[in-house]
Protein backbone atom coordinates (compact mmCIF):
# COMPACT_ATOMS: atom_id res chain seq x y z
CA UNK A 1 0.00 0.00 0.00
CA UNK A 2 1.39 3.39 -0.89
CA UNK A 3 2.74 5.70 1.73
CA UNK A 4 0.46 9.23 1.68
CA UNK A 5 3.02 12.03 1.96
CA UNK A 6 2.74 15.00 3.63
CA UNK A 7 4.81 18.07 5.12
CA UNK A 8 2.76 17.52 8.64
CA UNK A 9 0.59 15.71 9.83
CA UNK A 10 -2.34 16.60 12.85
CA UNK A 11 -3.02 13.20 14.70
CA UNK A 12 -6.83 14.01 16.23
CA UNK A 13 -9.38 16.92 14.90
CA UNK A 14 -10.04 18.03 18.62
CA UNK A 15 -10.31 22.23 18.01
CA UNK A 16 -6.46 22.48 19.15
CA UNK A 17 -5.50 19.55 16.27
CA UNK A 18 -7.91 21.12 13.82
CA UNK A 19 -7.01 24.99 14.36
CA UNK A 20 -2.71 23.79 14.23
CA UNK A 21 -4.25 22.05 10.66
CA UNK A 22 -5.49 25.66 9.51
CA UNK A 23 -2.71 27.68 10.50
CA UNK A 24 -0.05 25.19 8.97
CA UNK A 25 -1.89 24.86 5.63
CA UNK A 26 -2.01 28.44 6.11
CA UNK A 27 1.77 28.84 6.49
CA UNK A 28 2.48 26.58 3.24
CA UNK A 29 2.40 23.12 4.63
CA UNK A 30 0.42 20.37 2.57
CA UNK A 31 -0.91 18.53 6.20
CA UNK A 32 -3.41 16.31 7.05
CA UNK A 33 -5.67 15.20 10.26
CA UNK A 34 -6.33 11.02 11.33
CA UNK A 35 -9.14 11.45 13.42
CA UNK A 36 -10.34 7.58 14.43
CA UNK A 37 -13.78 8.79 15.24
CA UNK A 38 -15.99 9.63 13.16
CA UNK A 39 -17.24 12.92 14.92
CA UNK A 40 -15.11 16.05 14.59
CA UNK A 41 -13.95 18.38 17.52
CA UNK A 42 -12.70 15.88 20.18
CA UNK A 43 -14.16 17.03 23.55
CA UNK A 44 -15.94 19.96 21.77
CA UNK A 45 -18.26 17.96 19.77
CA UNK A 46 -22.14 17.35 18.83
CA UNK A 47 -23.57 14.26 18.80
CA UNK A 48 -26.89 13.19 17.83
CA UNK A 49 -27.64 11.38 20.84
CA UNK A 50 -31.37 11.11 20.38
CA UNK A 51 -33.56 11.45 17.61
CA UNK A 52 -34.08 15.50 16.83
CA UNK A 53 -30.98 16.15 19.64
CA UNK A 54 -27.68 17.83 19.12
CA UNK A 55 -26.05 17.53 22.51
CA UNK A 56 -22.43 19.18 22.99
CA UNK A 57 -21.25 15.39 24.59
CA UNK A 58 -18.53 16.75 26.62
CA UNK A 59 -17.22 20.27 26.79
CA UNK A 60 -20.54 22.82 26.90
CA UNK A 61 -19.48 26.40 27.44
CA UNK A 62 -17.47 28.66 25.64
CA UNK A 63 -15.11 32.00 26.50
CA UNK A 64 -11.21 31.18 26.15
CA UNK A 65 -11.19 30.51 22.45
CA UNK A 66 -8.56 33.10 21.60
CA UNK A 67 -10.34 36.02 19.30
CA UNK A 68 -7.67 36.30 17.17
CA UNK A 69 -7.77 32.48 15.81
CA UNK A 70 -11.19 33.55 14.92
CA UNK A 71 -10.35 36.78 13.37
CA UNK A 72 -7.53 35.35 11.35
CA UNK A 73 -9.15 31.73 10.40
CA UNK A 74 -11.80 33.65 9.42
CA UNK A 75 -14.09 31.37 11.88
CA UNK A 76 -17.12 33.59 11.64
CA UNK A 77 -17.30 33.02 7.45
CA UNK A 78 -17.46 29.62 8.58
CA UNK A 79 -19.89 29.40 10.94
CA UNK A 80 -18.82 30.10 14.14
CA UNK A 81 -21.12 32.40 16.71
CA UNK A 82 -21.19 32.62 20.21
CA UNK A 83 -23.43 34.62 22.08
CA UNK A 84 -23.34 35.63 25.96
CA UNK A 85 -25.05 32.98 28.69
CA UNK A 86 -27.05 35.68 30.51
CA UNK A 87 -27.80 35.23 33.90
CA UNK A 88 -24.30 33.91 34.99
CA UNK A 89 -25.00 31.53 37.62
CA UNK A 90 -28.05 30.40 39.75
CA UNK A 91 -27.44 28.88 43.33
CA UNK A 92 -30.29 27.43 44.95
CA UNK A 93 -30.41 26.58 48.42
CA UNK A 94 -32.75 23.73 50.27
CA UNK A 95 -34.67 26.77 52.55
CA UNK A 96 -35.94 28.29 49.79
CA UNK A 97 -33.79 30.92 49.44
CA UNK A 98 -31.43 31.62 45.77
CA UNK A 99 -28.94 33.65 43.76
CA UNK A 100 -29.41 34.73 40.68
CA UNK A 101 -26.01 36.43 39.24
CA UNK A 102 -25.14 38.66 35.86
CA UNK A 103 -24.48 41.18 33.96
CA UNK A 104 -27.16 43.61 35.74
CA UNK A 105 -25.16 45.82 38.99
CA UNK A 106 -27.94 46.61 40.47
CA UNK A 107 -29.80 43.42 39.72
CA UNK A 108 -26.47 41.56 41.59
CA UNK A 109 -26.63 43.83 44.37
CA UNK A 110 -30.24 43.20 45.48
CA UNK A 111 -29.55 39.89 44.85
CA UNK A 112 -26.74 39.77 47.10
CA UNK A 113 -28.41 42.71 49.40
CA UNK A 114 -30.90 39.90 50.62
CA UNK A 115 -27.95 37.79 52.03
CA UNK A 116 -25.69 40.75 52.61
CA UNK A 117 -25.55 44.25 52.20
CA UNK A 118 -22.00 44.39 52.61
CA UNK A 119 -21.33 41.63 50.30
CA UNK A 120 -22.59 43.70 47.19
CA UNK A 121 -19.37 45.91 47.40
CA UNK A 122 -17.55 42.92 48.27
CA UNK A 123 -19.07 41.39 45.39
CA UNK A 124 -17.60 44.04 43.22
CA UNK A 125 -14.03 44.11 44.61
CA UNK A 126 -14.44 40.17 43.49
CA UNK A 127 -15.39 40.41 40.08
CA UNK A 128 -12.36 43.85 39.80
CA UNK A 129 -9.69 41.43 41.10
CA UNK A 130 -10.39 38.16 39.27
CA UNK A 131 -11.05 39.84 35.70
CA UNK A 132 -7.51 41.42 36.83
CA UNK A 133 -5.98 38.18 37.11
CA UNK A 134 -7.71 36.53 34.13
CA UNK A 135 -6.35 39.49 31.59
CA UNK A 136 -2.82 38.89 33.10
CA UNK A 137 -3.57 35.12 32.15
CA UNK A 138 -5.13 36.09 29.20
CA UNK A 139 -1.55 38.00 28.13
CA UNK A 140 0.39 35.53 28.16
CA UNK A 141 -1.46 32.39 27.11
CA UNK A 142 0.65 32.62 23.46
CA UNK A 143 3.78 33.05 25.03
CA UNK A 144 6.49 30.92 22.95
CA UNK A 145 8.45 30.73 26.02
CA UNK A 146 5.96 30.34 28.61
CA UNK A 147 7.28 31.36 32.38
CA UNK A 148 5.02 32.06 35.84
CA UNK A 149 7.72 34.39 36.22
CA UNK A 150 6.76 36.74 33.60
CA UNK A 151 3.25 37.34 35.75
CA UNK A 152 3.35 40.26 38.22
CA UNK A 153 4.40 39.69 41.63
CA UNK A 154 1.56 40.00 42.97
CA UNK A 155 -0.69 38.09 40.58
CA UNK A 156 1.76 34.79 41.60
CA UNK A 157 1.25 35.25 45.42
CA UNK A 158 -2.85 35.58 44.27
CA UNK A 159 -2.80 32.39 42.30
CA UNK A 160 -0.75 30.16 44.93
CA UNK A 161 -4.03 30.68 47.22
CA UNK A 162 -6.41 28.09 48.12
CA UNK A 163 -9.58 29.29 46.06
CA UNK A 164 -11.73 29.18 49.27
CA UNK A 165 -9.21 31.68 50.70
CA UNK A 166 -9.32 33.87 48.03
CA UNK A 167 -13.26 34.34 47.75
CA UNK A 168 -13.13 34.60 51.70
CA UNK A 169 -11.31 37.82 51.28
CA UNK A 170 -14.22 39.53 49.36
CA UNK A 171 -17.53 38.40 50.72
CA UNK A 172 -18.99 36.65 54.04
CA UNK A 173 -22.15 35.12 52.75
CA UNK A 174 -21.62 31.38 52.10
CA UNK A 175 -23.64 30.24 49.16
CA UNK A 176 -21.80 33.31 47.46
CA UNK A 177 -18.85 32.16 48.33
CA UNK A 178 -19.65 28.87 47.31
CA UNK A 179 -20.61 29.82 43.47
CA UNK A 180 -17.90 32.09 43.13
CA UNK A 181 -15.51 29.38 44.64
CA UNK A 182 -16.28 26.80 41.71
CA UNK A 183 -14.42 28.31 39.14
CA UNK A 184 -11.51 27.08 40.99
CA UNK A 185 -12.51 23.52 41.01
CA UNK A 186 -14.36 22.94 37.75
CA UNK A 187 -12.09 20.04 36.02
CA UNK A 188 -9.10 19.47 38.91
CA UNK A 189 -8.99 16.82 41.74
CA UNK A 190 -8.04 19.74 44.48
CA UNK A 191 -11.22 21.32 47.08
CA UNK A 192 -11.59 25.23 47.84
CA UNK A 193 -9.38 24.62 50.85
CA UNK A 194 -6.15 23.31 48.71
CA UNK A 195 -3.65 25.70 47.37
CA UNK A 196 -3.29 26.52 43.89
CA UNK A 197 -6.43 26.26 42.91
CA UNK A 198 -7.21 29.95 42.78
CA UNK A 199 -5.06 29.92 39.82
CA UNK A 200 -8.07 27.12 38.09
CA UNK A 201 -10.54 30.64 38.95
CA UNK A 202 -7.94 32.73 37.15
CA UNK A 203 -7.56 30.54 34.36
CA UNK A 204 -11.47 30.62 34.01
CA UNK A 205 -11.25 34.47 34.22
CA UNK A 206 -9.07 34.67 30.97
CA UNK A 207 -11.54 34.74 28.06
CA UNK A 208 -12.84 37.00 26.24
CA UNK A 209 -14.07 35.83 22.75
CA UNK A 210 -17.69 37.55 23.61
CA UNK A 211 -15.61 40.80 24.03
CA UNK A 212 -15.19 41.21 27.88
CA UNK A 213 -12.86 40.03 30.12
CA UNK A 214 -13.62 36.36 31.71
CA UNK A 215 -17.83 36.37 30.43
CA UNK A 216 -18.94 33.33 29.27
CA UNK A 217 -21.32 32.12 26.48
CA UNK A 218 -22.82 29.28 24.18
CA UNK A 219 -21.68 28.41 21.01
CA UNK A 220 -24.85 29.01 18.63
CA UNK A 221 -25.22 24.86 17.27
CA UNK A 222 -23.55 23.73 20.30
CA UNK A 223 -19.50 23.43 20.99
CA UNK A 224 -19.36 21.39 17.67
CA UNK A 225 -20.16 23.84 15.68
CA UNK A 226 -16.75 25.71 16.66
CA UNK A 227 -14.81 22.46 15.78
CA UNK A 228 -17.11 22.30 12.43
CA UNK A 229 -15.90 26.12 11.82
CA UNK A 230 -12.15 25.45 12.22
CA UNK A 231 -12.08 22.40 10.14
CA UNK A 232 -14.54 24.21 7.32
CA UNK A 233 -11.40 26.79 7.40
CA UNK A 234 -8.73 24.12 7.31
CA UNK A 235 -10.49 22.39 4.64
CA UNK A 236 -10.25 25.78 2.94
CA UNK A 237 -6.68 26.39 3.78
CA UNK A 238 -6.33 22.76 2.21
CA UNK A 239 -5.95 20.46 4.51
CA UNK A 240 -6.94 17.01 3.99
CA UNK A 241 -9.05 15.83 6.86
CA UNK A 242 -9.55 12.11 7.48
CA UNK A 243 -12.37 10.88 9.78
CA UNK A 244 -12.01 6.62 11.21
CA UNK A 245 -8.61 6.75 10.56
CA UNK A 246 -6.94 5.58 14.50
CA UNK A 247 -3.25 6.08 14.53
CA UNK A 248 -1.67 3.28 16.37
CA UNK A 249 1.77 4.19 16.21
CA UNK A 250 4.26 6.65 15.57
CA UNK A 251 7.85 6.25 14.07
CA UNK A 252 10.63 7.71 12.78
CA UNK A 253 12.32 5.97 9.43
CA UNK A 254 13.91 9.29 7.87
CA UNK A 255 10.79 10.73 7.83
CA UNK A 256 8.33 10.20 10.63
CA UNK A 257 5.71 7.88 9.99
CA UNK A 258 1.94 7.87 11.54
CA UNK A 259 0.69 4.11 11.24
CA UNK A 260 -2.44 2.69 11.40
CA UNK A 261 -4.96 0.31 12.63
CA UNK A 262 -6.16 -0.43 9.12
CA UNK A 263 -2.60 -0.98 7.62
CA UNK A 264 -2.26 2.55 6.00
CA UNK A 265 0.84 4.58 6.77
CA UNK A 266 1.44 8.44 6.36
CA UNK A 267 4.73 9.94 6.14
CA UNK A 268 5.63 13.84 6.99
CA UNK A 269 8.41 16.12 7.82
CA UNK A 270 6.31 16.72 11.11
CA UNK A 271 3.52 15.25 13.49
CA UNK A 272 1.71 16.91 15.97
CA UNK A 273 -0.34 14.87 18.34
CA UNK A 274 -3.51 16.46 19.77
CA UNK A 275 -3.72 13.54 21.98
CA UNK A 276 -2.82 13.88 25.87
CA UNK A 277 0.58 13.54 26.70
CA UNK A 278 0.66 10.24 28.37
CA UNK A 279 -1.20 8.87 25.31
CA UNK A 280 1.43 10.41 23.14
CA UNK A 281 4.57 9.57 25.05
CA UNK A 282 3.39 6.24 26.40
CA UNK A 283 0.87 4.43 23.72
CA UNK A 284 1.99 5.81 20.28
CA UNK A 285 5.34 6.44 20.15
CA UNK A 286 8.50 3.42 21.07
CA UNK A 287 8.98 2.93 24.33
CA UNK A 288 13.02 3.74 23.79
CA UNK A 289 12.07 6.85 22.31
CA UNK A 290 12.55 8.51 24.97
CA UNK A 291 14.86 8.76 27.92
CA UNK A 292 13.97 7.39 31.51
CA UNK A 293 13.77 11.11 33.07
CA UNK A 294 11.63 12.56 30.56
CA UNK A 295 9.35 8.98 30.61
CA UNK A 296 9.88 9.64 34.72
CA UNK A 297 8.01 12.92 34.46
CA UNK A 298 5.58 11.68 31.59
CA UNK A 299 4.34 9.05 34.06
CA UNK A 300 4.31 11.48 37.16
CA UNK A 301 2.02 13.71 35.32
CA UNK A 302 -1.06 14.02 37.65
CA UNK A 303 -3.71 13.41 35.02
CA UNK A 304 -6.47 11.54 36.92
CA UNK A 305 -9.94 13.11 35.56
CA UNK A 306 -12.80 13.43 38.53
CA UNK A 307 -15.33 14.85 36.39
CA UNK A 308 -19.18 12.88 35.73
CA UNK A 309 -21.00 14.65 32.43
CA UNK A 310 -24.78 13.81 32.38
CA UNK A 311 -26.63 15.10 29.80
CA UNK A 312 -30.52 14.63 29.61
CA UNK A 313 -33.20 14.87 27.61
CA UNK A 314 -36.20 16.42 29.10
CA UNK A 315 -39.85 16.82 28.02
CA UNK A 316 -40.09 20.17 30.40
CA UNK A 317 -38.11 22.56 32.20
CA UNK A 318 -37.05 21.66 35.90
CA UNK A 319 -39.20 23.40 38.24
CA UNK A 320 -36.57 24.65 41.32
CA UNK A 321 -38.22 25.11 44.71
CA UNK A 322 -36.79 28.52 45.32
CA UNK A 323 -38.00 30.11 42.10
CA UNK A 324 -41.31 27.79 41.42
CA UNK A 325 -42.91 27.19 37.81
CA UNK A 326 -41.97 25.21 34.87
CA UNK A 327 -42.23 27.97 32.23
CA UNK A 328 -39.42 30.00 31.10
CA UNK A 329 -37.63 32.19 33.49
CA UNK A 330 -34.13 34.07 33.93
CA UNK A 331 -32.56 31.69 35.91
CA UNK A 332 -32.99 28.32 33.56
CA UNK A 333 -30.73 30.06 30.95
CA UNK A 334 -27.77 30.26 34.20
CA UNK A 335 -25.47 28.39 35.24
CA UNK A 336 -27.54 25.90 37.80
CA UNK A 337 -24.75 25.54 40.68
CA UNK A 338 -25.39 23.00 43.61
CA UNK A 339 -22.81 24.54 46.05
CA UNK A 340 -24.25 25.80 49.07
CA UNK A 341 -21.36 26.89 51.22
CA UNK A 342 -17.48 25.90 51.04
CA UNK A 343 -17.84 23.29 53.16
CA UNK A 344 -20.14 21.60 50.91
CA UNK A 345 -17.35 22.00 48.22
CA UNK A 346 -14.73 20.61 50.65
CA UNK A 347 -16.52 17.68 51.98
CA UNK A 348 -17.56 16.10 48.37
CA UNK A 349 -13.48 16.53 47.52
CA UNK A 350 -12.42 14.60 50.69
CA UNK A 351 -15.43 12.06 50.52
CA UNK A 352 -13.97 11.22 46.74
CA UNK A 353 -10.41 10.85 48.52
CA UNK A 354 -11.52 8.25 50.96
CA UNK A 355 -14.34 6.39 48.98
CA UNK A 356 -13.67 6.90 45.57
CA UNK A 357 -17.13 9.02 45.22
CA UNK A 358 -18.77 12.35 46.78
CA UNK A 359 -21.51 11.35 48.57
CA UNK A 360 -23.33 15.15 47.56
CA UNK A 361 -21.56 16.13 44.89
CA UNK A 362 -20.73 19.94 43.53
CA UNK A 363 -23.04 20.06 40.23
CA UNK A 364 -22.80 22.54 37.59
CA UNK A 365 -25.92 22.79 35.13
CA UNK A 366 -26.43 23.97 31.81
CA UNK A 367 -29.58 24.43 29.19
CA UNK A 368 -28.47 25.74 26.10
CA UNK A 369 -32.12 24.82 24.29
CA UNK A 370 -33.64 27.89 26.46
CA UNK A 371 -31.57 29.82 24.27
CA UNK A 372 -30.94 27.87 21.17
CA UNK A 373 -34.26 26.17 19.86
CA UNK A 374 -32.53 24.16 17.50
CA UNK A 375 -30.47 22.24 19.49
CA UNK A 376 -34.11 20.21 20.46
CA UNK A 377 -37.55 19.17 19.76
CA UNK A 378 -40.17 21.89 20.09
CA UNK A 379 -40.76 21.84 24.00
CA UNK A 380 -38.04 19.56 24.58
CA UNK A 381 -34.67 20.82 26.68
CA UNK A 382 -31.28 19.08 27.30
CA UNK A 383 -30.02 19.45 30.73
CA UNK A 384 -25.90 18.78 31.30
CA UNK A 385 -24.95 17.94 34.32
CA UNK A 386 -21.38 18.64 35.53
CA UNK A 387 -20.56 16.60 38.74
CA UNK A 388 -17.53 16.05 40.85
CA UNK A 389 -15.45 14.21 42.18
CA UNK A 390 -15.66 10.85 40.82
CA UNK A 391 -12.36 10.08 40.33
CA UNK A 392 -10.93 7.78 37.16
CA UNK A 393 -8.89 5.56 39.58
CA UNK A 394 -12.17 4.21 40.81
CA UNK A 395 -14.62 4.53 37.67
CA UNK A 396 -12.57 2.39 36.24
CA UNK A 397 -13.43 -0.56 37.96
CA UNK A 398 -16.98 0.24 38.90
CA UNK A 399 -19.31 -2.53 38.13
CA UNK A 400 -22.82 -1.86 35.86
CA UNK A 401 -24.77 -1.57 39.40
CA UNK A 402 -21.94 0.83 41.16
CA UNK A 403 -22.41 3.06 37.89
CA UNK A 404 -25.95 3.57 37.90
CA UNK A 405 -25.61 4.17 42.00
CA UNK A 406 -23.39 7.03 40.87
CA UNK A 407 -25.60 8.35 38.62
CA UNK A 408 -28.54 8.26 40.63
CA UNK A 409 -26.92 9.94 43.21
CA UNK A 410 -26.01 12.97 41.18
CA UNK A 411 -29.57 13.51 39.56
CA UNK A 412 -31.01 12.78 42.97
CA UNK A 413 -28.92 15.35 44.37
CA UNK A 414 -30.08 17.81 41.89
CA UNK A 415 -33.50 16.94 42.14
CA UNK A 416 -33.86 18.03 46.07
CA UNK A 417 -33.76 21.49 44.11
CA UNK A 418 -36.42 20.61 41.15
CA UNK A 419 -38.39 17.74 42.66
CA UNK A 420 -40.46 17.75 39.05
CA UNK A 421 -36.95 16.41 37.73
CA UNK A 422 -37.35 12.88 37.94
CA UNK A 423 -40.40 12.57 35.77
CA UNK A 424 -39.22 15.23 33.01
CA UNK A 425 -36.16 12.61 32.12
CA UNK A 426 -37.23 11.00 28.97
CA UNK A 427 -33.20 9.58 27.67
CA UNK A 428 -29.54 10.32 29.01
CA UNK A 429 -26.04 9.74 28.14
CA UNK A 430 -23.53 9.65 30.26
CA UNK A 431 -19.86 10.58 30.43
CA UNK A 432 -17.57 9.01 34.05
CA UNK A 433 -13.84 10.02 33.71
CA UNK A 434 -13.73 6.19 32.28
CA UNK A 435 -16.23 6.69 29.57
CA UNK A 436 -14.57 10.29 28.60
CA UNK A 437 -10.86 8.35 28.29
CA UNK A 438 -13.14 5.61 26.31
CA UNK A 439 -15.23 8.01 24.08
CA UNK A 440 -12.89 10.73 23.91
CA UNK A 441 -9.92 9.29 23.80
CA UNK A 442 -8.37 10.87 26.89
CA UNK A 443 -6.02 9.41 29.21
CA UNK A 444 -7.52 9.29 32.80
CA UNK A 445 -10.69 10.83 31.83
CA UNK A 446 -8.87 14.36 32.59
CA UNK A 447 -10.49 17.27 30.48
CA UNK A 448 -7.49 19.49 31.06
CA UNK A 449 -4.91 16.70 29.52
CA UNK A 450 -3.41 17.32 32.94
CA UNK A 451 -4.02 19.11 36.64
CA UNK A 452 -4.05 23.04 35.83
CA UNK A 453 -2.48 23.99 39.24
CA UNK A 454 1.21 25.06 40.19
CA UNK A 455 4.04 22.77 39.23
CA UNK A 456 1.50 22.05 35.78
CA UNK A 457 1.48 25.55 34.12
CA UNK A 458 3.35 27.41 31.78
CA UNK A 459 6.61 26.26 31.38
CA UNK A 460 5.82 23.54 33.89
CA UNK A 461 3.32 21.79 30.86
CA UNK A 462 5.32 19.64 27.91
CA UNK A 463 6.82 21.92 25.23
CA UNK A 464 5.44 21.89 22.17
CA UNK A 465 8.25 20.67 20.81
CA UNK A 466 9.36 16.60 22.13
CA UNK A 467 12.63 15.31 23.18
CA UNK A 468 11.64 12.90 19.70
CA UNK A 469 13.03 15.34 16.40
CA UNK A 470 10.11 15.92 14.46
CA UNK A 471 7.25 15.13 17.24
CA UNK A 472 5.02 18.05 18.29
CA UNK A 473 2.38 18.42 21.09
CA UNK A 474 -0.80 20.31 20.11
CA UNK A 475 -3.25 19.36 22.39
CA UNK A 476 -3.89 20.66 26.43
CA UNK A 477 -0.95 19.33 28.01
CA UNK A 478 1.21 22.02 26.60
CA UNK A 479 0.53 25.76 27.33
CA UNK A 480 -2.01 27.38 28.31
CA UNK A 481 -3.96 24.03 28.96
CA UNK A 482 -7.17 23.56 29.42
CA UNK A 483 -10.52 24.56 28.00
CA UNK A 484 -11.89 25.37 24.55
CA UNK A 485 -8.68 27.82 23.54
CA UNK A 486 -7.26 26.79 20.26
CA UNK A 487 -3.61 28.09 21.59
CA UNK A 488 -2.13 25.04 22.03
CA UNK A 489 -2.74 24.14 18.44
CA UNK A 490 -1.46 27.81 16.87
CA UNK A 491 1.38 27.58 19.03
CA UNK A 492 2.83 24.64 18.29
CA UNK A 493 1.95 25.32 14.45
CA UNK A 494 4.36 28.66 14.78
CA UNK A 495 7.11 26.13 15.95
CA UNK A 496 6.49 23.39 13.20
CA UNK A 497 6.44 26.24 10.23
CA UNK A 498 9.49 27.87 12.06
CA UNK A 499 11.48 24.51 12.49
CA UNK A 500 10.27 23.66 8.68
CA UNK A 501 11.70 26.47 7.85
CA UNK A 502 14.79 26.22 9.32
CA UNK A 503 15.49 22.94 7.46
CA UNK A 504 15.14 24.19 4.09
């Protein structure tokens, strides 16, 4: 069978694989993408999962993808929109009390008022300081030569905090602490009380694709219709993309080689793996490849995923206790948090430490069809449920019966808030750390490609460019990480063009 050549190849069309395509073919470079599934955009993906559904399977939201990969891919010719999720976030609580939380002042502050009045100020000094710290993140998330060093003083000391700490400067009130606490655990085996993890907050903080600093929106056609925009512009740039093509291994035989579970082989000056970096380092590539240290820190990389993804179909809209009615209101287009105080937060980490499972886990909701009719049958709503910790190391081995315990528990817990929940559930697919490494193709299950906390960032993550000449990384593990960026994948395109270059 004859070897397809190539100047690069992008093993996996997750967005980072997919956007490194575009900006190679952009730069010159005749490249092409093995994807072994058959749906495009790794985590950020659609799936028909029912009849008349398109669910985003894994990743949901959207505010990190840089704006200038979609101002110079073009991504808005293609199809890409995202709009603004508007209220932010919705806490309720089991006495009948809630937060609603936006883009409103004065509707935040009577909010808050009823809990606090001096927590509306404090509220404020909040939201000043973290969009602070998310536009110094946000500054240096294309950094070639990423270094913690390069942030302000300050901004380090900030991010070394335990994210409970942080939040506890600003406001007393607990459920507001709570919400504002879970941007600092969203993704990461660490709880509000374990340093570093007001860096995870920051990190959320840095987006700004709807045009202001850390707000957060849908994708209009769900996340895969952002992968679906940056492979429509690859295509265009033209790159070849190849869908149920799994890469098996990786070589080097002059060129390096990308070969295949069918039998096919694909030569290039360059590959760039998307894939996490254990997968990379450990599955696809020789085991002498590499030498014991760098293997050493490849298998010390804390990548153990603790994150349960529900999504549901549902012939209503959940009808919450502390704002009754099953028609249409504000807070069903929020972010649905269950989080009631810090403790809460801290108590479903350490239960997951010692028992492999939070006995009342934090949850973090999302409707999308409230906002985007298309995305469901008239009257019909999918609900995506964001639970931790369940951690891989124990999904792994659960059982059919342990599974379905877990699940129960997490739409049980959810339903003590909208007892009408139960009976709206008409389907559901479901996503444990174990499915995610299974379906997504992720090692561990983690949706970061690796913890996003001190001694993991910047220049802490895997270079782009591999201790194995002509072997990239594109996907999360390198810098900035995590979330729907596309950075990872322009970066290490500038080095591959640059190095490309250099050999001519």
């Amino acid at each position: 069978m004859a070897e397809a050549e190539y100047d690069a190849i992008v093993i996996g069309a997750g967005h980072n694989g997919l956007v490194a395509a575009a900006y190679l073919a952009r730069g010159g470079a005749k490249v092409a993408v093995l994807e072994k599934s058959q749906a495009i955009g790794g985590a950020a993906r659609c799936e028909a999962a029912w009849p008349g559904y398109t669910v985003s399977t894994a990743s949901y939201v959207c505010s990190l993808f840089d704006p200038v990969i979609v101002r110079e891919l073009a991504l808005e010719q293609h199809g890409f929109s995202a709009y603004r999720k508007e209220p932010a976030s919705f806490t309720p609580l089991l006495d009948g009390r809630s937060l609603l939380l936006g883009s409103d002042d004065a509707a935040n502050a009577e909010e808050i008022g009823r809990f606090s009045e001096s927590d509306a100020d404090g509220f404020d000094a909040f939201a000043e300081s973290a969009a602070a710290l998310g536009a110094e993140i946000f500054d240096h998330l294309d950094d070639d030569r990423p270094r913690l060093d390069a942030l302000d003083a300050t901004t380090r000391g900030l991010i070394d905090l335990p994210v409970g700490a942080y939040v506890e400067r600003f406001v007393e009130t607990p459920v507001l602490q709570a919400t504002l606490a879970t941007d600092g655990l969203i993704g990461t085996f660490a709880g509000p009380r374990d340093a570093g993890t007001t860096y995870v907050l920051a990190h959320h903080y840095a987006g700004r694709v709807l045009g202001e600093q850390g707000a957060w929106g849908f994708v209009r056609g769900g996340m895969g219709a952002l992968s679906a925009s940056v492979a429509s512009a690859a295509r265009a740039a033209g790159v070849d993309v190849h869908r149920g093509v799994e890469v098996t291994r990786i070589a080097r035989n002059g060129r390096m080689q990308a070969r295949c579970a069918d039998g096919r082989s694909f030569s290039a000056r360059a590959i760039l793996s998307n894939a996490d970096p254990k997968t990379t380092f450990l599955d696809l590539c020789p085991s002498d490849a590499f030498d014991i240290a760098f293997l050493e820190r490849v298998h010390a990389w804390r990548a153990e995923g603790v994150s349960f993804k529900i999504n549901l179909a549902l012939s209503g809209l959940p009808d919450f206790t502390a704002r009754p009615g099953s028609h249409l209101q504000l807070h069903h287009k929020a972010t649905i948090h269950v989080a009631p105080d810090i403790d809460y937060l801290q108590r479903a980490h350490d239960d997951a430490r010692k028992t492999g499972a939070s006995r009342a886990p934090m949850l973090e909701c999302f409707m999308q069809t409230p906002t985007d009719d298309t995305l469901a049958p008239p009257g019909k709503h999918i609900l995506s449920i964001f639970a931790q910790y369940f951690p891989y190391g124990a999904a792994v081995r659960w059982n059919t019966n342990e599974k379905r315990a877990v699940v129960r528990t997490i739409i049980e817990t959810l339903a003590q808030y909208a007892p009408n929940l139960l009976d709206l559930i008409e389907d559901w697919d479901i996503l444990s750390p174990a499915d995610i490494e299974a379906r997504i193709g992720i090692a561990g299950g983690h949706i970061f490609h690796g913890e996003l906390l001190p001694g993991q960032i910047f220049e802490d993550r895997f270079d782009v460019r591999t201790p194995l000449d002509g072997l990239y990384l594109c996907g999360s593990g390198t810098h900035p990480g995590g979330c729907v960026t596309g950075v990872p994948g322009r970066r290490a395109a500038r080095a591959v063009l640059a190095d490309l270059k250099a050999a001519v």
